[in-house]
Every structure is written in structure tokens, then in C-alpha cells.
C-alpha atoms as a PDB file:
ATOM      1  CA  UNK A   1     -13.443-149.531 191.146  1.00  0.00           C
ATOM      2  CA  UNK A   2     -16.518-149.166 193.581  1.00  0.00           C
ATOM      3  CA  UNK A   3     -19.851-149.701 192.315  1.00  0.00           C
ATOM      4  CA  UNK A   4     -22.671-148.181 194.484  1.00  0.00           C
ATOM      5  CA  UNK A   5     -26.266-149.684 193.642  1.00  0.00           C
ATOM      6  CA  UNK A   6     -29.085-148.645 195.649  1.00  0.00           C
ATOM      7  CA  UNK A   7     -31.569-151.273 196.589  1.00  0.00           C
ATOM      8  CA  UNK A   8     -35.037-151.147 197.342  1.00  0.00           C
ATOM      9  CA  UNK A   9     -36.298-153.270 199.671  1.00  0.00           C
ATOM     10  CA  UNK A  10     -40.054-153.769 200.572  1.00  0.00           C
ATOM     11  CA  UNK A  11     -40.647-156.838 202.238  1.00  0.00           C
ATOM     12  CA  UNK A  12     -41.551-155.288 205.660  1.00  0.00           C
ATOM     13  CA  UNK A  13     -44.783-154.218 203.643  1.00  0.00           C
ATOM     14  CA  UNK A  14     -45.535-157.250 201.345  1.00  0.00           C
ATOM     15  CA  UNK A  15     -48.789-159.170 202.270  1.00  0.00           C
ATOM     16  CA  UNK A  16     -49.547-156.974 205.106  1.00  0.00           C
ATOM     17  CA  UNK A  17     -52.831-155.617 203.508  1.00  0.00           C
ATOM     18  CA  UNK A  18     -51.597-152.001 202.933  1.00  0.00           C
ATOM     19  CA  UNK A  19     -52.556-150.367 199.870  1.00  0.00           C
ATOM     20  CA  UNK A  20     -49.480-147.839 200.189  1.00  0.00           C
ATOM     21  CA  UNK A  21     -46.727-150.148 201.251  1.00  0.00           C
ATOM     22  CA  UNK A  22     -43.281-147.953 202.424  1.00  0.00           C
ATOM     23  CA  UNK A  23     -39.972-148.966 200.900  1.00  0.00           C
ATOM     24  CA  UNK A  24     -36.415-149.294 202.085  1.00  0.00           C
ATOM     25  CA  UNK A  25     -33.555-147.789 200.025  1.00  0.00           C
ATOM     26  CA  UNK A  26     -30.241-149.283 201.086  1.00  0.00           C
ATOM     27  CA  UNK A  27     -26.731-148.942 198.807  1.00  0.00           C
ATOM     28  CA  UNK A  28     -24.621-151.681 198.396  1.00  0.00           C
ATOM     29  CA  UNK A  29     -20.937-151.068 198.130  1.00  0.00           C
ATOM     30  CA  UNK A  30     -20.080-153.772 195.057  1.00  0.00           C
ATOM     31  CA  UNK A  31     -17.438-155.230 193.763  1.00  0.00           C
ATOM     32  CA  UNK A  32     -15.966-156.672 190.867  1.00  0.00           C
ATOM     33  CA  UNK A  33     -17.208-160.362 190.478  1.00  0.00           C
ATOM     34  CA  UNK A  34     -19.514-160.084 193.729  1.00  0.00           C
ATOM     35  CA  UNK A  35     -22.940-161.824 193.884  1.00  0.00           C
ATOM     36  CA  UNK A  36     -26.068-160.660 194.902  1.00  0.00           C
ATOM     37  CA  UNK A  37     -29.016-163.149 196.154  1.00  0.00           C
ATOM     38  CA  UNK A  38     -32.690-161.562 196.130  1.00  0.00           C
ATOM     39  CA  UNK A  39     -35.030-164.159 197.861  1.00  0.00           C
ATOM     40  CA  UNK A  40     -38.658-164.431 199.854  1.00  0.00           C
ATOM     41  CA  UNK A  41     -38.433-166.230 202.777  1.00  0.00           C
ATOM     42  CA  UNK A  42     -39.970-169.208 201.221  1.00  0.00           C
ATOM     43  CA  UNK A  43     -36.081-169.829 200.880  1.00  0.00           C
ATOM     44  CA  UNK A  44     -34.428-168.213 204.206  1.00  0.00           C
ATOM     45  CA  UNK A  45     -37.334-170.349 205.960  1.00  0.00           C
ATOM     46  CA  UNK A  46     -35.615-173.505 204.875  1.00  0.00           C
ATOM     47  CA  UNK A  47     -32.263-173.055 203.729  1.00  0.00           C
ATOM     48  CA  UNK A  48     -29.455-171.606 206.177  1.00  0.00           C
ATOM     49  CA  UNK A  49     -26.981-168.619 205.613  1.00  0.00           C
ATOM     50  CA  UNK A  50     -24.485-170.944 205.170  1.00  0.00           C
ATOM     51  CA  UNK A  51     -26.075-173.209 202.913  1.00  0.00           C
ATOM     52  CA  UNK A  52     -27.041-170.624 200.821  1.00  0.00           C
ATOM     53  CA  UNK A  53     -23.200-168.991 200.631  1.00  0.00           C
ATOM     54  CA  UNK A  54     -21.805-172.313 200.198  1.00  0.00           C
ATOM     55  CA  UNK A  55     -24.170-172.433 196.730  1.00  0.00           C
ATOM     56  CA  UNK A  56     -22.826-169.034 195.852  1.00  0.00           C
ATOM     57  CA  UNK A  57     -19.490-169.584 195.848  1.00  0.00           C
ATOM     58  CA  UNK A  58     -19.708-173.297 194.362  1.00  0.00           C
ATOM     59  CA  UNK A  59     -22.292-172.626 191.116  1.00  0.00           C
ATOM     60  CA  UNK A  60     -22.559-170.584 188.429  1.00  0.00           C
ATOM     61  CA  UNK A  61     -25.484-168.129 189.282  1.00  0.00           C
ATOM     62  CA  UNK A  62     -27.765-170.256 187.534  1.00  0.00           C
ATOM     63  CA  UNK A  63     -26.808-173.739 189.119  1.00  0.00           C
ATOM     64  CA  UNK A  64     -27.136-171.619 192.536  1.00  0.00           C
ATOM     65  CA  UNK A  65     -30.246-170.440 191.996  1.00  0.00           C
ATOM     66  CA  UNK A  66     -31.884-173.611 190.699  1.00  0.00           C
ATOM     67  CA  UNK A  67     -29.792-176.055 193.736  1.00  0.00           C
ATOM     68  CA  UNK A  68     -31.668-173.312 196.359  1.00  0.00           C
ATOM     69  CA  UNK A  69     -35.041-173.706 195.084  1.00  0.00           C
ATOM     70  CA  UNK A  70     -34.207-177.585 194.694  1.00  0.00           C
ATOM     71  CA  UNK A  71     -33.443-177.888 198.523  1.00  0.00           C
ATOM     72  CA  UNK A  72     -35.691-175.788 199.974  1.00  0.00           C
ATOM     73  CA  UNK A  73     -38.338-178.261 198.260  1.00  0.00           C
ATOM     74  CA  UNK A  74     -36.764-180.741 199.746  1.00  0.00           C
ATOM     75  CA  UNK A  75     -37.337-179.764 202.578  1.00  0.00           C
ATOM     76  CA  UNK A  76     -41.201-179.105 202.443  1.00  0.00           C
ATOM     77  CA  UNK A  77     -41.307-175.972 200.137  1.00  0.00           C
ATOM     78  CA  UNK A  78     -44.396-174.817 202.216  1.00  0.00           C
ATOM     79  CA  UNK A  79     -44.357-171.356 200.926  1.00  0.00           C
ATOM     80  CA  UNK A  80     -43.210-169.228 197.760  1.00  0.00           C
ATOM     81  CA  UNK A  81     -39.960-169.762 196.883  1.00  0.00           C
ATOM     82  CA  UNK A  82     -38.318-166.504 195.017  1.00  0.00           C
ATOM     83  CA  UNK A  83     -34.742-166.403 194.093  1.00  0.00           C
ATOM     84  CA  UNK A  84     -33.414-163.638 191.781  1.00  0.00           C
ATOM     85  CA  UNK A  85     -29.177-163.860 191.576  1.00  0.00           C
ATOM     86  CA  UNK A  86     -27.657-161.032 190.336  1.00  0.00           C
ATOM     87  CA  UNK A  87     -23.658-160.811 189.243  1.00  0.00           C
ATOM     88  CA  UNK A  88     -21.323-157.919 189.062  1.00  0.00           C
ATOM     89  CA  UNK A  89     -19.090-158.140 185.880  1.00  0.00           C
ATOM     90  CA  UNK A  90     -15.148-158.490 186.416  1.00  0.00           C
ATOM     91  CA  UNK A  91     -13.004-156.267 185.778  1.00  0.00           C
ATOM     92  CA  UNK A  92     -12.077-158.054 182.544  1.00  0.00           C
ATOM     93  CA  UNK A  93     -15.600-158.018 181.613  1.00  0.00           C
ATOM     94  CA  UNK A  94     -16.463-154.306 182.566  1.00  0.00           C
ATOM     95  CA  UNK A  95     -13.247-153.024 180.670  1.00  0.00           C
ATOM     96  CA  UNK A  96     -13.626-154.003 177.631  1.00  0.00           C
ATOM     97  CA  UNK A  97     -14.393-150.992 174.813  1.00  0.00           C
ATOM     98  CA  UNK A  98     -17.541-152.265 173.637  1.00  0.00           C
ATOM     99  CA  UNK A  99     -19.317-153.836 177.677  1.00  0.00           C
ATOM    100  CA  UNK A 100     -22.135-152.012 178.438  1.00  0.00           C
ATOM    101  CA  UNK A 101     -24.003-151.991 181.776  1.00  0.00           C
ATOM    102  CA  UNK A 102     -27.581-153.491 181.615  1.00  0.00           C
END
């Protein structure tokens, strides 16, 4: 089963002084037990792609999340550090008579 979520994404517009900041609608094509990492770039600043999909794969979404934050401290944390994980339901999960979405 596909799962199309559209994103908004308005970071080209955040802190840039405009008082009617223009967003960006993608749609991600999801799948069953995929992962989705929302961050600033207090994070991306200081923690590589890799990094970051090595702590996907290894953690829970919650270890992930907090090991990210934890290293990009580590390595000066100069700015904001945002991380919102988001996990799409297996089909096991999703299946079952009484899952809702939400």
C-alpha cells in the first residue's frame, strides 16, 4: 500500500523578516515502516547525512532523536537544534480492525 503525505515546507522563509512567508508543498511517497526526520539546521549544520541515517536505522525514533540532538551538542550546538521523527505504521500495525491513523 502507498501512502501519499503532503509536506509543507517553509524554511526558505523562516527568519528572513517577511511577514507573509511562502510555503513549499511537496508529497512524499511512504511506506510501510519508513521514517521521516523533520530538523532545523541547527542539526544538518553539525551532524552529516550519514550520521544522521545511521541513527535512523539503529534507534527507536526516540533514541534517534535524542542521540542527534546529543551529538550535535557535542559538537558546539551553536544554533537551535529541532528534531521532530515521524514513523509510518507497518503493515501489521495499520491492519489491524481497530488502528486508526492519527
Amino acid at each position: 500500500d502507498r501512502i501519499d503525505v503532503p509536506v509543507r515546507a517553509g524554511a526558505r522563509a523562516m527568519g528572513a523578516g517577511d511577514s507573509h512567508p511562502e510555503s513549499e508543498i511537496h508529497h512524499l511517497d511512504l511506506q510501510h515502516d519508513d521514517r521521516v526526520l523533520l530538523c532545523s539546521d541547527g542539526l544538518t549544520d553539525l551532524v552529516n547525512d550519514n550520521e544522521i541515517l545511521v541513527m535512523l536505522q539503529g534507534h527507536t525514533l526516540n533514541q534517534a532523536a535524542k542521540s542527534l540532538i546529543d551529538l550535535a551538542n557535542e559538537r558546539g550546538g551553536h544554533d537551535n537544534i529541532t528534531v521532530v521523527m515521524l514513523g509510518v505504521p507497518g503493515w501489521d500495525i495499520a491492519h489491524q480492525p481497530d488502528w486508526t491513523p492519527g
